[in-house]
C-alpha atoms as a PDB file:
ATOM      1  CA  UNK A   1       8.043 -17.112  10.277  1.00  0.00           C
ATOM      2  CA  UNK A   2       4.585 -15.853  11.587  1.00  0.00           C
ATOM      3  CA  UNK A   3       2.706 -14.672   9.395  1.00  0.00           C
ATOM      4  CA  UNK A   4       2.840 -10.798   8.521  1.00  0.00           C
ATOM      5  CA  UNK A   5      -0.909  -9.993   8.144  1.00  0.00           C
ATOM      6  CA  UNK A   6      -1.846  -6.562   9.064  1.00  0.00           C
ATOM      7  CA  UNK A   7       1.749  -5.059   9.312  1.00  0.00           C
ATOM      8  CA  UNK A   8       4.003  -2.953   7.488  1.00  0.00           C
ATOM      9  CA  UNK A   9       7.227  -3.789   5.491  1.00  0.00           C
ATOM     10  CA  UNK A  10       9.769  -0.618   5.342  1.00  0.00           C
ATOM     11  CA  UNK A  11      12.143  -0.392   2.362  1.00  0.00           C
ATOM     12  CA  UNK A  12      15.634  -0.434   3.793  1.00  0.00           C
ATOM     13  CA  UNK A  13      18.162   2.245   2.462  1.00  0.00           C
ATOM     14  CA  UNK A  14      19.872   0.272   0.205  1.00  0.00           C
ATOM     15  CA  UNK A  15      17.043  -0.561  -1.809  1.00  0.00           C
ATOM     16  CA  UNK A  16      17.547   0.666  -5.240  1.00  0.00           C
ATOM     17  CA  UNK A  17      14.837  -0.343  -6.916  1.00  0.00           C
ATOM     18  CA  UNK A  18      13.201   2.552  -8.747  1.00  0.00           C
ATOM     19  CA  UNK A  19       9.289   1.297  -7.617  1.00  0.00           C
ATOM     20  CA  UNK A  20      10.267  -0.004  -3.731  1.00  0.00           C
ATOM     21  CA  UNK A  21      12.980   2.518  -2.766  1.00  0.00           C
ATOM     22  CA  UNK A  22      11.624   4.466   0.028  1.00  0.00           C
ATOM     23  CA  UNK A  23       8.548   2.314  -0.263  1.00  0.00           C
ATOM     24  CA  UNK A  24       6.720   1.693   2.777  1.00  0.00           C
ATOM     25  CA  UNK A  25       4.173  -1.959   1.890  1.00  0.00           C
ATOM     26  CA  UNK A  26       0.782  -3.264   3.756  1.00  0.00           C
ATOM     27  CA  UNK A  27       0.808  -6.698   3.944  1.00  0.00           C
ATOM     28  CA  UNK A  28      -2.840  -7.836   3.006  1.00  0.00           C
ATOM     29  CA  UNK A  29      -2.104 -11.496   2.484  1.00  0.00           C
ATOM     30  CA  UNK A  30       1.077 -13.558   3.967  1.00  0.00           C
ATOM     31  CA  UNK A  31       0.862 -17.411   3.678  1.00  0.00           C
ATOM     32  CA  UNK A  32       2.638 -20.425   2.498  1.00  0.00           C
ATOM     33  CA  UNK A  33       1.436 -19.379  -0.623  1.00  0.00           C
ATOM     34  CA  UNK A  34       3.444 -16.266  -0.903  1.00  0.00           C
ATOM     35  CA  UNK A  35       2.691 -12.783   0.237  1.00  0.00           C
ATOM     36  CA  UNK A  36       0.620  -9.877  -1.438  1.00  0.00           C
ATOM     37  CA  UNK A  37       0.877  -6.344  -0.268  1.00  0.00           C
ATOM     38  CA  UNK A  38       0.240  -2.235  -1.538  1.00  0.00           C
ATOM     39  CA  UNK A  39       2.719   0.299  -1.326  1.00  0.00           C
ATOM     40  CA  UNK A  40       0.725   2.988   0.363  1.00  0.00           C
ATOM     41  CA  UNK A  41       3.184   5.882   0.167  1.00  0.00           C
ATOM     42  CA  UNK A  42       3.419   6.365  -3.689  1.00  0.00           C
ATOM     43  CA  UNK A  43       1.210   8.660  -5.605  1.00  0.00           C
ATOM     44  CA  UNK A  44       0.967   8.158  -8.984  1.00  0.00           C
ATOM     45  CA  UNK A  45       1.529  11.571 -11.364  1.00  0.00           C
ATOM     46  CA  UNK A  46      -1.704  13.666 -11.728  1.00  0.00           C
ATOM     47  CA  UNK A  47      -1.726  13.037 -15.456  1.00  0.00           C
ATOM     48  CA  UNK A  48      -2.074   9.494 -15.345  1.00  0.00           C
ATOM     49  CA  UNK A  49      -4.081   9.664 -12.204  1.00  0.00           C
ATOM     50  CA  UNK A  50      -6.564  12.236 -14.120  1.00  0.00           C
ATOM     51  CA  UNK A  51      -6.488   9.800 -17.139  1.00  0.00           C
ATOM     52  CA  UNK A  52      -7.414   6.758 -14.934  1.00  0.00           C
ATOM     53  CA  UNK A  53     -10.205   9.012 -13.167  1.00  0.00           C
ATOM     54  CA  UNK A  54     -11.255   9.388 -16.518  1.00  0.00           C
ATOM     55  CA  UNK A  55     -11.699   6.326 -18.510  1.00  0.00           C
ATOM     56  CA  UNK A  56     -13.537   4.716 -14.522  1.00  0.00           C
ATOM     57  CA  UNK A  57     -16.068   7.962 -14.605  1.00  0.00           C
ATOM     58  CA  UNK A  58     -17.029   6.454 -18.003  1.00  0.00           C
ATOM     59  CA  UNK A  59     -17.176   2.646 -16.531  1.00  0.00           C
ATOM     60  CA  UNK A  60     -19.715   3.839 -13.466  1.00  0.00           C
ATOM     61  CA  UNK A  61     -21.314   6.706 -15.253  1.00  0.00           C
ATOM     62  CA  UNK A  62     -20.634   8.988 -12.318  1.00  0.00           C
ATOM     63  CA  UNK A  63     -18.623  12.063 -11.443  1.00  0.00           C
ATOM     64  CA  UNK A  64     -15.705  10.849  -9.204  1.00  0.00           C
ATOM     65  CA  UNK A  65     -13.198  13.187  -7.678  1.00  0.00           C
ATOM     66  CA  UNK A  66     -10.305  13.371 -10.094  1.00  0.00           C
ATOM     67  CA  UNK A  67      -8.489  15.271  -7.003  1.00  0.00           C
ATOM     68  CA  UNK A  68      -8.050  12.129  -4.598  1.00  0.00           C
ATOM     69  CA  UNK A  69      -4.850  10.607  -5.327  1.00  0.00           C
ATOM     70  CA  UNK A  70      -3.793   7.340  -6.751  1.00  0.00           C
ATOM     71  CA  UNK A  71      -1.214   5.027  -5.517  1.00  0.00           C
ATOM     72  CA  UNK A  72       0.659   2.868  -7.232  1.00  0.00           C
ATOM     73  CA  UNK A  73       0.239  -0.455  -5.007  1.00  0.00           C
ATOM     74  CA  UNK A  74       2.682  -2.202  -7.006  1.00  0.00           C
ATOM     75  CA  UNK A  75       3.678  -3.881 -10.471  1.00  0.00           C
ATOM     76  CA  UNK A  76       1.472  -6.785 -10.627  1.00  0.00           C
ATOM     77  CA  UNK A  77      -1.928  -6.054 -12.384  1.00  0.00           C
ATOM     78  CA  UNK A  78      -1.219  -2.264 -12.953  1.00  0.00           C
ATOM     79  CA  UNK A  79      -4.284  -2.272 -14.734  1.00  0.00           C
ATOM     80  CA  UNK A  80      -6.641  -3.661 -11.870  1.00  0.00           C
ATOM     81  CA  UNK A  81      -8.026  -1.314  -9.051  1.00  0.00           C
ATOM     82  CA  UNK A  82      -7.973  -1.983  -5.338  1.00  0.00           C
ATOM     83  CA  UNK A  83      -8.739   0.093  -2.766  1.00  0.00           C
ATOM     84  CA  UNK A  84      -7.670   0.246   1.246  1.00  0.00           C
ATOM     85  CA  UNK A  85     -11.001   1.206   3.395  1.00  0.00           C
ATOM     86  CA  UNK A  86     -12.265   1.770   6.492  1.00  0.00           C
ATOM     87  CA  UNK A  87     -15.343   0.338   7.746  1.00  0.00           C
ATOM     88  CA  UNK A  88     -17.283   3.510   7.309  1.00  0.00           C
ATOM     89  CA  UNK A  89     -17.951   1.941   3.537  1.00  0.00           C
ATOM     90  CA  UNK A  90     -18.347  -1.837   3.313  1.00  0.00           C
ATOM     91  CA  UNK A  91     -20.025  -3.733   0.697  1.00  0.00           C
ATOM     92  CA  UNK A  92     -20.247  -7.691   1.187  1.00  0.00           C
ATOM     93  CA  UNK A  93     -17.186  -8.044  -1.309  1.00  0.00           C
ATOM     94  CA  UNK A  94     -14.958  -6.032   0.998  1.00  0.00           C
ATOM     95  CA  UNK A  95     -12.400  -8.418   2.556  1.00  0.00           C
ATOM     96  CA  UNK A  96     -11.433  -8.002   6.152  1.00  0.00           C
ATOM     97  CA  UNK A  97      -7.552  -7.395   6.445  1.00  0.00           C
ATOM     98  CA  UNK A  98      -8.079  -5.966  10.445  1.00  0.00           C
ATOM     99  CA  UNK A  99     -10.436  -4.444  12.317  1.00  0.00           C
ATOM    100  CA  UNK A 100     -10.664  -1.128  10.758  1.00  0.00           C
ATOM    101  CA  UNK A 101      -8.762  -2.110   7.484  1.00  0.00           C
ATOM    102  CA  UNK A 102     -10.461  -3.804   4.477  1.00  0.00           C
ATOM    103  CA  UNK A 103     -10.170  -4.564   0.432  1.00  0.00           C
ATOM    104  CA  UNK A 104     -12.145  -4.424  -2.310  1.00  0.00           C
ATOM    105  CA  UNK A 105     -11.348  -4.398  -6.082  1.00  0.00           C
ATOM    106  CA  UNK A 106     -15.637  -3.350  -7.053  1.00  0.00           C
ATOM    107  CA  UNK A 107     -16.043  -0.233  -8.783  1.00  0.00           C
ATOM    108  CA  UNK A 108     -19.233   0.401  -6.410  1.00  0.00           C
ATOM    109  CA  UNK A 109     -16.527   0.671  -3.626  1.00  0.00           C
ATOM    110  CA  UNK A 110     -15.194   3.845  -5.417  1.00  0.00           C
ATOM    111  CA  UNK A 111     -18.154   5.299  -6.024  1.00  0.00           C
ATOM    112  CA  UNK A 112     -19.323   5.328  -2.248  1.00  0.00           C
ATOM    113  CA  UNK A 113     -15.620   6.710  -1.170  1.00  0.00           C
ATOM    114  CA  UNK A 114     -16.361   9.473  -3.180  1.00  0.00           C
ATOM    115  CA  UNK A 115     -19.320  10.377  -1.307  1.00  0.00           C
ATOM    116  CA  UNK A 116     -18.617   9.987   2.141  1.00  0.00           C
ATOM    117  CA  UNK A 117     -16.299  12.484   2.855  1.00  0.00           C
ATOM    118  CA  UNK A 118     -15.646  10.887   6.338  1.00  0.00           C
ATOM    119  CA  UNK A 119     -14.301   7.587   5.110  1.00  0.00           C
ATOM    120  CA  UNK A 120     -10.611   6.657   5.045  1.00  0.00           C
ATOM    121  CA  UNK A 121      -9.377   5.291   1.990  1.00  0.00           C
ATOM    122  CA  UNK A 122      -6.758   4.625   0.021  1.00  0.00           C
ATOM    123  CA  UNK A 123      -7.221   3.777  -4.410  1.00  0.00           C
ATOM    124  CA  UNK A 124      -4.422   2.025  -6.088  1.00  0.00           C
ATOM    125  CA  UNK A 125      -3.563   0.363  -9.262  1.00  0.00           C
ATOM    126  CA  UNK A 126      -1.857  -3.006  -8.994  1.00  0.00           C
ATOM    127  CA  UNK A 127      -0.443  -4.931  -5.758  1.00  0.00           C
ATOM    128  CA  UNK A 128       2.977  -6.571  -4.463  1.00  0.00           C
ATOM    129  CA  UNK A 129       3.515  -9.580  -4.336  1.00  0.00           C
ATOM    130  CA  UNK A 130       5.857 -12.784  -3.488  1.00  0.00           C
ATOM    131  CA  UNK A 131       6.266 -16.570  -4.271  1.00  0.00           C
ATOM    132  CA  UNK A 132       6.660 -18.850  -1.366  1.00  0.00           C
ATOM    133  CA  UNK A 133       9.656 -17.962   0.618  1.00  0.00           C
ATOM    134  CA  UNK A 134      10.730 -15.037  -1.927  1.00  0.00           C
ATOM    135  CA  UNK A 135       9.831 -12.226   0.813  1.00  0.00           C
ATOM    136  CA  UNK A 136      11.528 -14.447   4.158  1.00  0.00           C
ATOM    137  CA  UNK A 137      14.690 -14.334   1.755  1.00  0.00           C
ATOM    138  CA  UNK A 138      14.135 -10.434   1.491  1.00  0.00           C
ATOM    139  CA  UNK A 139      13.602  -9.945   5.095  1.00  0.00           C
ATOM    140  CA  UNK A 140      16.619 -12.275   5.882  1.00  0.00           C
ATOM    141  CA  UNK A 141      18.863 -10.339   3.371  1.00  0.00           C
ATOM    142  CA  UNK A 142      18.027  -7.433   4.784  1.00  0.00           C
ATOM    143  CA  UNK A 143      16.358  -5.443   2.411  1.00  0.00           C
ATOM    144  CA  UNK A 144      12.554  -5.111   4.636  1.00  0.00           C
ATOM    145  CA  UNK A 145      12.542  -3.625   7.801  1.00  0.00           C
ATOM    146  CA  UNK A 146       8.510  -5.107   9.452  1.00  0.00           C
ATOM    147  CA  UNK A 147       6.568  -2.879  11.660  1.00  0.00           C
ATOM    148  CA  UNK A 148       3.215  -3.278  13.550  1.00  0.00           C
ATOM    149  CA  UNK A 149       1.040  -0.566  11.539  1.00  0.00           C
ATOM    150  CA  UNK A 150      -2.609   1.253  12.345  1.00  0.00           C
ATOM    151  CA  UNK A 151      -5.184   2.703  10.292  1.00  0.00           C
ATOM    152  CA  UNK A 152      -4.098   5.901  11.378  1.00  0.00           C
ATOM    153  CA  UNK A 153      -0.747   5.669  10.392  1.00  0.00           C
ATOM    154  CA  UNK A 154      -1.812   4.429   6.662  1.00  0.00           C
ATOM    155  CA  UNK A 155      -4.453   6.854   6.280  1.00  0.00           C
ATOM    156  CA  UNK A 156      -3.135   9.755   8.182  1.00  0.00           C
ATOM    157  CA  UNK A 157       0.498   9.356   7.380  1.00  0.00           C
ATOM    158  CA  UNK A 158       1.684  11.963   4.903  1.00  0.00           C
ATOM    159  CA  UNK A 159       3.004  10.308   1.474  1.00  0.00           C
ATOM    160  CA  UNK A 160       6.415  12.295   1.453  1.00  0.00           C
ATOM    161  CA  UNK A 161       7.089  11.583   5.290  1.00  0.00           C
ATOM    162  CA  UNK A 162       5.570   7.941   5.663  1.00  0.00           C
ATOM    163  CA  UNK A 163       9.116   5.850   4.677  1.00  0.00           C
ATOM    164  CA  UNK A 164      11.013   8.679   7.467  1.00  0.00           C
ATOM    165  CA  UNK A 165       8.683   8.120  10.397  1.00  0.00           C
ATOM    166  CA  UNK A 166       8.436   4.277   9.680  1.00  0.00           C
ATOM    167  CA  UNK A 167      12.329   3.852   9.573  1.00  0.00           C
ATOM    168  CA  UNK A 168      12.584   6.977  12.104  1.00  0.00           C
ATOM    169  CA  UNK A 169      10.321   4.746  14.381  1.00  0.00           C
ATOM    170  CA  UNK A 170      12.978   2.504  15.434  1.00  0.00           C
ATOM    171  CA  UNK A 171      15.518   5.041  16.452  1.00  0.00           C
ATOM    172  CA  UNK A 172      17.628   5.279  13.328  1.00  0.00           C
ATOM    173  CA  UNK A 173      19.306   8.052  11.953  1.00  0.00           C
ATOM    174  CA  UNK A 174      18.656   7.687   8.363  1.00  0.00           C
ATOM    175  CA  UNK A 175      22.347   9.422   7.378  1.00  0.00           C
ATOM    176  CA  UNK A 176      24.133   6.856   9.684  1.00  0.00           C
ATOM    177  CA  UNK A 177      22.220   3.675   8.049  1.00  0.00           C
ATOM    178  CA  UNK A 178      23.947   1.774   5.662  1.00  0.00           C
ATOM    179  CA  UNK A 179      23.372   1.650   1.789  1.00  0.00           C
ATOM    180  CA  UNK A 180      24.149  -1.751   1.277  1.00  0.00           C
ATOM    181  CA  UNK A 181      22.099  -5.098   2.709  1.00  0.00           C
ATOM    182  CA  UNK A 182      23.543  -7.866   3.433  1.00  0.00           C
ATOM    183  CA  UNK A 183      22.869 -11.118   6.383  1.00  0.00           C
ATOM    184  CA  UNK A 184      23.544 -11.002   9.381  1.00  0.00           C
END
């Protein structure tokens, strides 16, 4: 399988799965060594997102906007901090994913989202991720459905309707899809 760098990986229906039902993942890193990814379409609650906002205004002594969401990118490393960007806001520690899509985990990062106003960005706790071959047995089972993605759609996309107009995207009617996976 080529490698799924800069895509999209749509939950199928039948995934159950409290965290990736419904979950729409970027795929940051896809290799022989596995696969890492975010889920971009999953707020976390403003409580814990105001708590988080919290304890980080005490870590960079600033005033960052408790009112831009969170996401939860996934279960691994809850407790770390990576953020989607633009290239409006680089530093040299921000890792090129595509052309207008990059990563950084520094705390500096966060601070210059918060002022620029016309930067695109995305701040989530924890990633996704997949031992060698673990996600090609997903996709073969049936559970992902991949889809070519743009900054646009991952920035612009709302949360609640992301999963819909991914799945929507290839023609599907959502009612008629099955609820159960399985190989073809």
């Amino acid at each position: 399988m080529s490698s799924l760098l800069n895509q999209i990986i749509i939950a199928a229906p039948h995934m159950m799965d409290n965290l990736f039902s419904k979950s729409v993942i970027f795929i940051c890193e896809h290799n022989s060594n596995g696969a890492v990814g975010l889920i971009i379409n999953k707020r976390l609650d403003a409580v814990l997102s105001s708590q988080i906002y919290g304890d980080l205004n005490k870590k960079v002594d600033g005033n960052l906007d408790q009112s831009s969401p969170l996401y939860i990118g996934g279960p691994v490393s809850v407790e770390r901090g990576i953020m989607l960007h633009d290239k409006k806001i680089l530093l040299n520690s921000s890792i090129e994913v595509s052309k207008n899509l990059f990563m950084s985990s520094h705390l500096d990062i966060l601070k210059m989202a918060h002022k620029n106003s016309k930067c695109s960005y995305k701040f989530m706790m924890g990633y996704s991720g997949w031992s060698p071959g673990q996600l090609e047995n997903e996709l073969e089972n049936g559970d992902w459905i991949i889809q070519d993605t743009s900054a646009d759609f991952v920035f612009n996309c709302k949360d609640d309707q992301m999963w819909k107009m991914a799945i929507g995207s290839y023609g599907f009617d959502i009612s008629n899809l099955s609820s159960h996976g399985a190989k073809a």
